[in-house]
N, C-alpha and C. Protein backbone atom coordinates (compact mmCIF):
# COMPACT_ATOMS: atom_id res chain seq x y z
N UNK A 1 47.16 64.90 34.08
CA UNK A 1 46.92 63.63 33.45
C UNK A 1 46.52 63.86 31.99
N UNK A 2 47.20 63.04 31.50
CA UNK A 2 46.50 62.79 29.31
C UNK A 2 45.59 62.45 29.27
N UNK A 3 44.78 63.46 28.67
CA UNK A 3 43.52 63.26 27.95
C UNK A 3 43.18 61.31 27.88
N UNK A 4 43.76 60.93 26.91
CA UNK A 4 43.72 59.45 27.30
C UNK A 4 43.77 58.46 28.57
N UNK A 5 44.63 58.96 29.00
CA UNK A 5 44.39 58.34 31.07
C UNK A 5 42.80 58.86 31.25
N UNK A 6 42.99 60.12 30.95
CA UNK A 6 41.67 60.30 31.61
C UNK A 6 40.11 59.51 31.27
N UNK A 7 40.47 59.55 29.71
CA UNK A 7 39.31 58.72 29.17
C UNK A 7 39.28 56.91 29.50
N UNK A 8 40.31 56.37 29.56
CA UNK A 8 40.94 55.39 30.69
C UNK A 8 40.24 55.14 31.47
N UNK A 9 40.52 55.91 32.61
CA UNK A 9 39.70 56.04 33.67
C UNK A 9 38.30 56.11 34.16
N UNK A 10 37.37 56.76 32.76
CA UNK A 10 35.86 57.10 32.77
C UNK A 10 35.25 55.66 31.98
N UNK A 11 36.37 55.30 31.15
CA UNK A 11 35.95 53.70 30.70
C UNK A 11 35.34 52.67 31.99
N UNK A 12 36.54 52.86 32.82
CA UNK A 12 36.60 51.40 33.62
C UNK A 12 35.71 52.05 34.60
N UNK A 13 35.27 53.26 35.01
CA UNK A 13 34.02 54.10 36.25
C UNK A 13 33.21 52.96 35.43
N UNK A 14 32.82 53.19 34.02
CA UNK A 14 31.43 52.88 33.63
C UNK A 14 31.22 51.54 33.67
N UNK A 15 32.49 51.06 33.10
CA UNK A 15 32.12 48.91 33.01
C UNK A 15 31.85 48.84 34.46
N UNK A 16 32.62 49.52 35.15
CA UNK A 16 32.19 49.19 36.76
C UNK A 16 30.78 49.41 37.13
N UNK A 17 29.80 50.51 36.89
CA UNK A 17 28.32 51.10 36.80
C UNK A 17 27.84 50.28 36.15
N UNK A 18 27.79 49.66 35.38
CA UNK A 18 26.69 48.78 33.71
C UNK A 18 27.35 47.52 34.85
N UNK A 19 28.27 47.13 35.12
CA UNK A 19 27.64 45.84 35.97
C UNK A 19 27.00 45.55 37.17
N UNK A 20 27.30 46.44 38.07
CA UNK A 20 26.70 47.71 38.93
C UNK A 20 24.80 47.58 38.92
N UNK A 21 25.01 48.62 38.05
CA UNK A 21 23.17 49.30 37.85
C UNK A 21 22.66 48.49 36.62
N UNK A 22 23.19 47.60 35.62
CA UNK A 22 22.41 46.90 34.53
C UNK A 22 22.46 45.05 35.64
N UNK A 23 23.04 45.06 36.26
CA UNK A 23 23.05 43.64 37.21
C UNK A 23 23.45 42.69 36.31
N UNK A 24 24.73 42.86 35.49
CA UNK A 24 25.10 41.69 34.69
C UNK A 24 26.34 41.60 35.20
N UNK A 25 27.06 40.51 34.68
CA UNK A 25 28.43 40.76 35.11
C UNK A 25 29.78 40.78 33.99
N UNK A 26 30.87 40.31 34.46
CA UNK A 26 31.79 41.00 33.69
C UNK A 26 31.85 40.71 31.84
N UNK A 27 31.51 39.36 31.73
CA UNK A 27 31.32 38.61 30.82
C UNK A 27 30.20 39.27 29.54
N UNK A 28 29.36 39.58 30.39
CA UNK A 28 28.15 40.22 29.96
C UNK A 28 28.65 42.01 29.49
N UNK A 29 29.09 42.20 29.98
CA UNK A 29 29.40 43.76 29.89
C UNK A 29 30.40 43.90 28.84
N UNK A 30 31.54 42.82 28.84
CA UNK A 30 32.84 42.68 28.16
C UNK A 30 31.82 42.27 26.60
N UNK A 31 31.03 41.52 26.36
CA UNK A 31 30.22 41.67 25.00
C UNK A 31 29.27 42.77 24.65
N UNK A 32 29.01 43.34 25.46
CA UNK A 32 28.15 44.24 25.30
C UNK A 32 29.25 45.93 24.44
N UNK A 33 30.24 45.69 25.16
CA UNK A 33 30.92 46.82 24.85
C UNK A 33 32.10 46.24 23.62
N UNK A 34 31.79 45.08 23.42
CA UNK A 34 32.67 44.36 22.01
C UNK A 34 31.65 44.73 20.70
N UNK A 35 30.47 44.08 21.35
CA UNK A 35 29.51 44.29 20.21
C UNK A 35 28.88 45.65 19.11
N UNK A 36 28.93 46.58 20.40
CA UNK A 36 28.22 48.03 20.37
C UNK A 36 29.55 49.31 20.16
N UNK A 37 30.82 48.41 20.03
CA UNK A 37 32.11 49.49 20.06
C UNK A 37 32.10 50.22 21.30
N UNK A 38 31.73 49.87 22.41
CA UNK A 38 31.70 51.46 23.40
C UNK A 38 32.30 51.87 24.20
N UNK A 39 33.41 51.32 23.63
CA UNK A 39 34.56 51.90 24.58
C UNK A 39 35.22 53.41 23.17
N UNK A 40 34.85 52.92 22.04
CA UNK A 40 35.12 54.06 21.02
C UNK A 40 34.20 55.03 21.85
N UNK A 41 33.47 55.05 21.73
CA UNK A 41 31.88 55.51 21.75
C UNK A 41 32.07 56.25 22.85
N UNK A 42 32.27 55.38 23.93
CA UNK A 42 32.66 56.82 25.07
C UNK A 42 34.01 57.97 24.89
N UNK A 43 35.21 57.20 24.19
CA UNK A 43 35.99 58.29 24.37
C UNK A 43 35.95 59.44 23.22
N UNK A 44 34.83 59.37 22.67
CA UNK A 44 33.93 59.85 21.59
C UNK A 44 33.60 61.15 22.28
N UNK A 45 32.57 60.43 23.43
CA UNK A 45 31.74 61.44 24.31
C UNK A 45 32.11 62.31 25.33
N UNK A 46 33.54 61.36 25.48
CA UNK A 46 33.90 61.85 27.01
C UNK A 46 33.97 63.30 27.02
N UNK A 47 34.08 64.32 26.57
CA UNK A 47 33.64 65.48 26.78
C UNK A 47 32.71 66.21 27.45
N UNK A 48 31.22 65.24 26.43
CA UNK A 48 30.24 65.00 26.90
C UNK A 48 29.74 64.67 28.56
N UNK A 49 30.66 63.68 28.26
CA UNK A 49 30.34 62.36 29.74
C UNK A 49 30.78 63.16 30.73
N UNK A 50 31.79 64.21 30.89
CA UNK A 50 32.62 64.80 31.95
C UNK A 50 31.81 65.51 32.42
N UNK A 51 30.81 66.12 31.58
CA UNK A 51 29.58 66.66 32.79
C UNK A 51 28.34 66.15 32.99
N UNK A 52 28.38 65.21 32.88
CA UNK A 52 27.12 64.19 33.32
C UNK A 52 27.07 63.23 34.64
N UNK A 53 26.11 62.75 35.06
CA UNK A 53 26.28 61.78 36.18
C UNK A 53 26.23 60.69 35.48
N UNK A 54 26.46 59.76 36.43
CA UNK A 54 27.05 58.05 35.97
C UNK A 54 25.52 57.78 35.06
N UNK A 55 24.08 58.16 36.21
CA UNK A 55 22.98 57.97 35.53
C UNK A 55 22.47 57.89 33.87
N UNK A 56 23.24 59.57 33.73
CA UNK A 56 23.08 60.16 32.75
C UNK A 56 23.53 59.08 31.47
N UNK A 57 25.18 58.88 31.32
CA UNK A 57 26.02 58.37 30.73
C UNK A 57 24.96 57.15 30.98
N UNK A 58 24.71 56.15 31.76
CA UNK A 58 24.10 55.07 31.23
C UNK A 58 22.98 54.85 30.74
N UNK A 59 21.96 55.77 31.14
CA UNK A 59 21.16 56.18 30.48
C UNK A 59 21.28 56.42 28.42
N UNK A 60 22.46 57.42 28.31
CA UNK A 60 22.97 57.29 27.31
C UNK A 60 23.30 56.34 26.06
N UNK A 61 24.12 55.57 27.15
CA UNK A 61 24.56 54.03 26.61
C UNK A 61 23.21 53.21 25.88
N UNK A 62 21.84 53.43 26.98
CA UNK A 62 21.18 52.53 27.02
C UNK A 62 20.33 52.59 25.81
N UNK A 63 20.43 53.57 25.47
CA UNK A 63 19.06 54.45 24.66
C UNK A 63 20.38 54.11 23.22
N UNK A 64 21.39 54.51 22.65
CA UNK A 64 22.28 54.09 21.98
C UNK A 64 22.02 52.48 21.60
N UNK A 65 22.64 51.96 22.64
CA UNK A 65 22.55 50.38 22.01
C UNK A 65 20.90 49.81 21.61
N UNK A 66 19.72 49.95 22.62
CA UNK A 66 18.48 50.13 21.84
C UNK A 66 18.52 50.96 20.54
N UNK A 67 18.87 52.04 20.21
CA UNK A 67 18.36 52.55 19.18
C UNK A 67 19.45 51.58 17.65
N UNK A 68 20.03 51.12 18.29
CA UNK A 68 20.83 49.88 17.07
C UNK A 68 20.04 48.62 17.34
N UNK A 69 20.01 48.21 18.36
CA UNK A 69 19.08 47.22 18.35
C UNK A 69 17.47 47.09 17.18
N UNK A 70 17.32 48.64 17.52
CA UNK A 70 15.47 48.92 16.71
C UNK A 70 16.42 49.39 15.48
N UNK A 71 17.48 49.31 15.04
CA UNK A 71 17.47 49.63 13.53
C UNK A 71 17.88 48.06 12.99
N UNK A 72 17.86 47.16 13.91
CA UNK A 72 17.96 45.66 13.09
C UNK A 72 19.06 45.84 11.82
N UNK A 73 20.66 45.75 12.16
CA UNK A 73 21.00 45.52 11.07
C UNK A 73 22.32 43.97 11.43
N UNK A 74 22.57 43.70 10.82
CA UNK A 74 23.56 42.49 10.53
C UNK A 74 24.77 43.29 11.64
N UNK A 75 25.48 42.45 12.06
CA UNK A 75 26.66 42.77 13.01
C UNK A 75 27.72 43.34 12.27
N UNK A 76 28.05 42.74 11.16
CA UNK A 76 28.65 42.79 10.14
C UNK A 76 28.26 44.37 9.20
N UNK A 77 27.31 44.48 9.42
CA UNK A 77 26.90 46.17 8.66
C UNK A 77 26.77 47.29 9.85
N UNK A 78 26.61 46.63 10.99
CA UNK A 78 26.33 48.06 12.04
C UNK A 78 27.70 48.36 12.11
N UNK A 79 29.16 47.29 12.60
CA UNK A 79 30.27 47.40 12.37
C UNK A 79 30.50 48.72 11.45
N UNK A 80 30.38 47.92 10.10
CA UNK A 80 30.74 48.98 8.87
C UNK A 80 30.47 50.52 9.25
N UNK A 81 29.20 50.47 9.40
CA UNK A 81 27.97 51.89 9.38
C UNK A 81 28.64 52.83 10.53
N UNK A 82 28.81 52.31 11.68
CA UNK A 82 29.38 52.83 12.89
C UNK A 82 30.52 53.51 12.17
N UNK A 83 31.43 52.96 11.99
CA UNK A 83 33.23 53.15 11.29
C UNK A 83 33.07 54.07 10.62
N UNK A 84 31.96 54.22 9.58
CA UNK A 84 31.88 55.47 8.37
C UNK A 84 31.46 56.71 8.75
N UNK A 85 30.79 56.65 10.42
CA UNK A 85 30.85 58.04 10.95
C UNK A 85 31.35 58.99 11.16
N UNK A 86 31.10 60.32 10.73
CA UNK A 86 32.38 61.16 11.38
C UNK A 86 32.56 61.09 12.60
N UNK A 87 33.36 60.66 13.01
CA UNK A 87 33.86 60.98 14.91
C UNK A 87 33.57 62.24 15.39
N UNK A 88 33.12 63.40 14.77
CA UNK A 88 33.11 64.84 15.20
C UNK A 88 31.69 65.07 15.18
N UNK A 89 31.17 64.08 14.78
CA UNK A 89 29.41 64.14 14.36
C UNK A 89 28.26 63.16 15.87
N UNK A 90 29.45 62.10 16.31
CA UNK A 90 28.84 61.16 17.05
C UNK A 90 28.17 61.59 18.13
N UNK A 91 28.96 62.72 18.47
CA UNK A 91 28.59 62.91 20.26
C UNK A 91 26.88 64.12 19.99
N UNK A 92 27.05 64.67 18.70
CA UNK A 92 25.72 65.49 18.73
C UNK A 92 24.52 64.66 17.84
N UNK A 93 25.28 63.34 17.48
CA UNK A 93 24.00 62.71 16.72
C UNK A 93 23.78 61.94 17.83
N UNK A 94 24.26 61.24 18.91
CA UNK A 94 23.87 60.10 19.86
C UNK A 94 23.78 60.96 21.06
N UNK A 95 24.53 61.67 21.67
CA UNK A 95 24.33 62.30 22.96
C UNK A 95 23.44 63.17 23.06
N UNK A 96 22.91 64.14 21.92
CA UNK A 96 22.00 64.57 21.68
C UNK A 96 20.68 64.56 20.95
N UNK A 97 20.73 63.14 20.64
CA UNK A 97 19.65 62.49 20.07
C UNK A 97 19.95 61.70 19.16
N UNK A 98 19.64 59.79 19.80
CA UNK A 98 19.40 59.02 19.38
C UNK A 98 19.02 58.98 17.91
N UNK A 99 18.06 59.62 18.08
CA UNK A 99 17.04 59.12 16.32
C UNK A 99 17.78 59.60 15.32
N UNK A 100 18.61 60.55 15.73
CA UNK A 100 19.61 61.33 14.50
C UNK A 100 20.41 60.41 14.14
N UNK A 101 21.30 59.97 14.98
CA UNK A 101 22.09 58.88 14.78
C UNK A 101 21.74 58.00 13.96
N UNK A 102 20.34 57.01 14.36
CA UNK A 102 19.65 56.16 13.55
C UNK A 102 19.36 56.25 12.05
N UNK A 103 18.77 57.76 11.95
CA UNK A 103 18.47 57.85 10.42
C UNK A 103 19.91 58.09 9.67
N UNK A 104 20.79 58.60 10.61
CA UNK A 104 22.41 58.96 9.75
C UNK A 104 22.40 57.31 9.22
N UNK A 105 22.21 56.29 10.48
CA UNK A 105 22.72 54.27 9.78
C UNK A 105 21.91 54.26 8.98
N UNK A 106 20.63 54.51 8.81
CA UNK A 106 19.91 53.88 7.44
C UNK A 106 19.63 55.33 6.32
N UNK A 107 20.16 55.91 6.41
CA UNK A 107 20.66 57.03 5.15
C UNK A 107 22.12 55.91 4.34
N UNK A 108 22.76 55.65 5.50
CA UNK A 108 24.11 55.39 4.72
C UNK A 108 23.92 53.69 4.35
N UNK A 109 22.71 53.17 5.09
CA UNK A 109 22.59 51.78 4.54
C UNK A 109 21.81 51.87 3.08
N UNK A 110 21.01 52.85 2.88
CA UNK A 110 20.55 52.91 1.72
C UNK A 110 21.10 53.55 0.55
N UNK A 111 22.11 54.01 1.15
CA UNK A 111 23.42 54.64 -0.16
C UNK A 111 23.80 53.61 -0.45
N UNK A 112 24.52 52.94 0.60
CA UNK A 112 25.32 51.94 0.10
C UNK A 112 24.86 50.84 -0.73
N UNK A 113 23.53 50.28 -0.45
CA UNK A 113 22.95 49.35 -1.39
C UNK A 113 22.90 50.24 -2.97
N UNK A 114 22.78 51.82 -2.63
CA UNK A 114 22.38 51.77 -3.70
C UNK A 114 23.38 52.37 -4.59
N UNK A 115 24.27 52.98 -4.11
CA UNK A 115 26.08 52.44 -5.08
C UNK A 115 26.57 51.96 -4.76
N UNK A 116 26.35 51.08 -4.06
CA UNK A 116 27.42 49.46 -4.33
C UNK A 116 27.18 48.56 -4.74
């Protein structure tokens, strides 16, 4: 199977788990993963994710979308901020720690205010 099927496949395990183990349902999950990009986000990780338990990975998720939540930025700038990441950087700034990630968004929110 392609790499992509496969990541495919670990997508729809998880929307299935987060409605599952977070007790929301599809509606709820389908914004949650519009809002937060995380369907990028996992096939980001899936490397990652391939040796983890479902726990783990939502656990993951959970601590991720909180740690955007506690950096309070406009939908419209986390968008941006997210996008300007390196993709090769994501899985050891978020899978291996949250806060890295965080200070990478407000390093690059404070560039940007301050050359642009």
């Amino acid at each position: 199977m392609a790499r992509a099927d496969n990541i495919l496949n670990m997508q729809i395990t998880i929307v299935n788990c987060m409605k599952q183990q977070w007790n929301i349902n599809y509606n709820e999950v389908s914004d949650i993963l519009d809002k937060y990009d995380l369907l990028s986000y996992i096939a980001i990780c899936y490397e990652e994710y391939n040796s983890m338990g479902i726990k783990g990975i939502l656990e993951d998720l959970r601590m991720y979308i909180d740690a955007i939540k506690e950096a309070d930025y406009a939908d419209e700038v986390l968008e941006q901020l997210i996008s300007d990441l390196e993709p090769e950087n994501l899985p050891k700034q978020y899978f291996f720690g949250t806060s890295v990630a965080i200070q990478t968004l407000r390093f690059k929110k404070i560039r940007r205010e301050i050359v642009g």
